[in-house]
Protein backbone atom coordinates (compact mmCIF):
# COMPACT_ATOMS: atom_id res chain seq x y z
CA UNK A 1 0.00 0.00 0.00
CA UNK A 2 1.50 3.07 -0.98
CA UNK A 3 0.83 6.70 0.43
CA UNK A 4 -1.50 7.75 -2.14
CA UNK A 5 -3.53 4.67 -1.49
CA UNK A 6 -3.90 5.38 2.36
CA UNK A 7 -4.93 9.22 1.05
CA UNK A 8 -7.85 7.57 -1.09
CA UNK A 9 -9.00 5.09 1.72
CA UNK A 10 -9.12 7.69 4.46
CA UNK A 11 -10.82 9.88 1.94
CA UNK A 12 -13.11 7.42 1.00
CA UNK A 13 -14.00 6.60 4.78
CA UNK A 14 -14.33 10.32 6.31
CA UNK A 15 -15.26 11.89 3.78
CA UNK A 16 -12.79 14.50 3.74
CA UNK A 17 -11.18 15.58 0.20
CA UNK A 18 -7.78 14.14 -0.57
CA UNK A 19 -6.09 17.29 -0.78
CA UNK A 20 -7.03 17.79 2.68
CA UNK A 21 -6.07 14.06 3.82
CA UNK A 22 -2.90 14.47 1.92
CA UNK A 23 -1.91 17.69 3.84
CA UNK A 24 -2.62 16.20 7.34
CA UNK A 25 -1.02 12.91 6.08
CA UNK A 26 2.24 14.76 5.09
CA UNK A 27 2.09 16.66 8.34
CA UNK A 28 2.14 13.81 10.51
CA UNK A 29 5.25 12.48 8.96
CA UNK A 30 6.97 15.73 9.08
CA UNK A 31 6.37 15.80 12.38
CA UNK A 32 7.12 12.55 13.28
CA UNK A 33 10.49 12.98 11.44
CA UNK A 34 11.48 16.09 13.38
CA UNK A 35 10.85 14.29 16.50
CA UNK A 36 12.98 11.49 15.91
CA UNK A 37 15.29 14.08 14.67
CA UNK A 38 15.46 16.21 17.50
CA UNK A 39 16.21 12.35 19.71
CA UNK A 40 12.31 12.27 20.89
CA UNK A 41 10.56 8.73 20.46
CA UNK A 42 6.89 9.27 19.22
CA UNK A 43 4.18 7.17 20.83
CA UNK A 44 0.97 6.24 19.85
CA UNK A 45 -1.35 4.13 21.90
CA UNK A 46 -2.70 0.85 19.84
CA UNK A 47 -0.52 1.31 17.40
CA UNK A 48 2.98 1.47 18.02
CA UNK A 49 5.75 3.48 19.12
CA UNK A 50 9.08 5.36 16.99
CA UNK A 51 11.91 5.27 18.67
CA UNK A 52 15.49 5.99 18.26
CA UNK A 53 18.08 3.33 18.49
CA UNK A 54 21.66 4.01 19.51
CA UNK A 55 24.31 1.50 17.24
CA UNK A 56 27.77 1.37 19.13
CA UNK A 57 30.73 2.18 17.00
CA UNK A 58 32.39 -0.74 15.27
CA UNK A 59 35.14 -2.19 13.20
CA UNK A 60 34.20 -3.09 9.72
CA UNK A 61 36.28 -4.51 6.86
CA UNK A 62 36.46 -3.41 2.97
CA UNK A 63 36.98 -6.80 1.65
CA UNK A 64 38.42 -5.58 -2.28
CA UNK A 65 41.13 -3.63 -0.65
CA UNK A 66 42.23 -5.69 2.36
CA UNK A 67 41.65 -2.70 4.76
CA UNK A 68 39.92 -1.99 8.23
CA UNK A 69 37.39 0.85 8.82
CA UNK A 70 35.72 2.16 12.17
CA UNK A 71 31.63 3.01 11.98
CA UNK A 72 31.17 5.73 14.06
CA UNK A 73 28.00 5.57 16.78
CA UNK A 74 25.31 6.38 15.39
CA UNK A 75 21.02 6.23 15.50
CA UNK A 76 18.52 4.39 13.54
CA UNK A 77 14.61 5.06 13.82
CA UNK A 78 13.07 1.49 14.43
CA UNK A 79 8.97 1.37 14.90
CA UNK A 80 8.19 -0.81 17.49
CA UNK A 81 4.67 -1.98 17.33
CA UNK A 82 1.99 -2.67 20.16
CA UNK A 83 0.66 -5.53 21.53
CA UNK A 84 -2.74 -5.16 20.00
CA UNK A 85 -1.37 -4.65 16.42
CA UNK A 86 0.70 -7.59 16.75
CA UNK A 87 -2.62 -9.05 17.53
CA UNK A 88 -4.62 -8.11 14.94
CA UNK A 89 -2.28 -8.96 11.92
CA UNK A 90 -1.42 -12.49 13.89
């Protein structure tokens, strides 16, 4: 399902134009990004939760030419998801 396929279902089910959906659906992902951005997790009951994840520097190899790098720490966003969406797509 892509993004312009969640536009036309909520559309479809409120009632609401997709112009309208489409704003508030890019809005929520802005702001969801600049959350996570700015090292705050974003939680939403029933759902699921972003978070940030810390990765601890490490030693990694370039294997064509024979040499050893460091990866400096670093975050990842991960989505964690809730109990009762794990239950409902079980």
């Amino acid at each position: 399902m892509t993004k312009a396929d969640i536009v036309s279902e909520i559309s479809k089910s409120t009632g609401i134009d997709k112009s309208t959906v489409l704003a508030s659906v890019e809005s929520f992902m802005d702001i969801v990004k600049d959350s996570l951005a700015q090292g705050e997790n974003v939680y939403l009951r029933g759902f699921g939760s972003f978070v940030i994840k810390k990765r601890a520097q490490k030693t990694a190899r370039n294997i064509s030419k024979n040499t050893t790098i460091i990866i400096p720490e670093h975050n990842i966003p991960s989505f964690k998801p809730a109990k009762t969406f794990l239950n409902e797509v079980k």
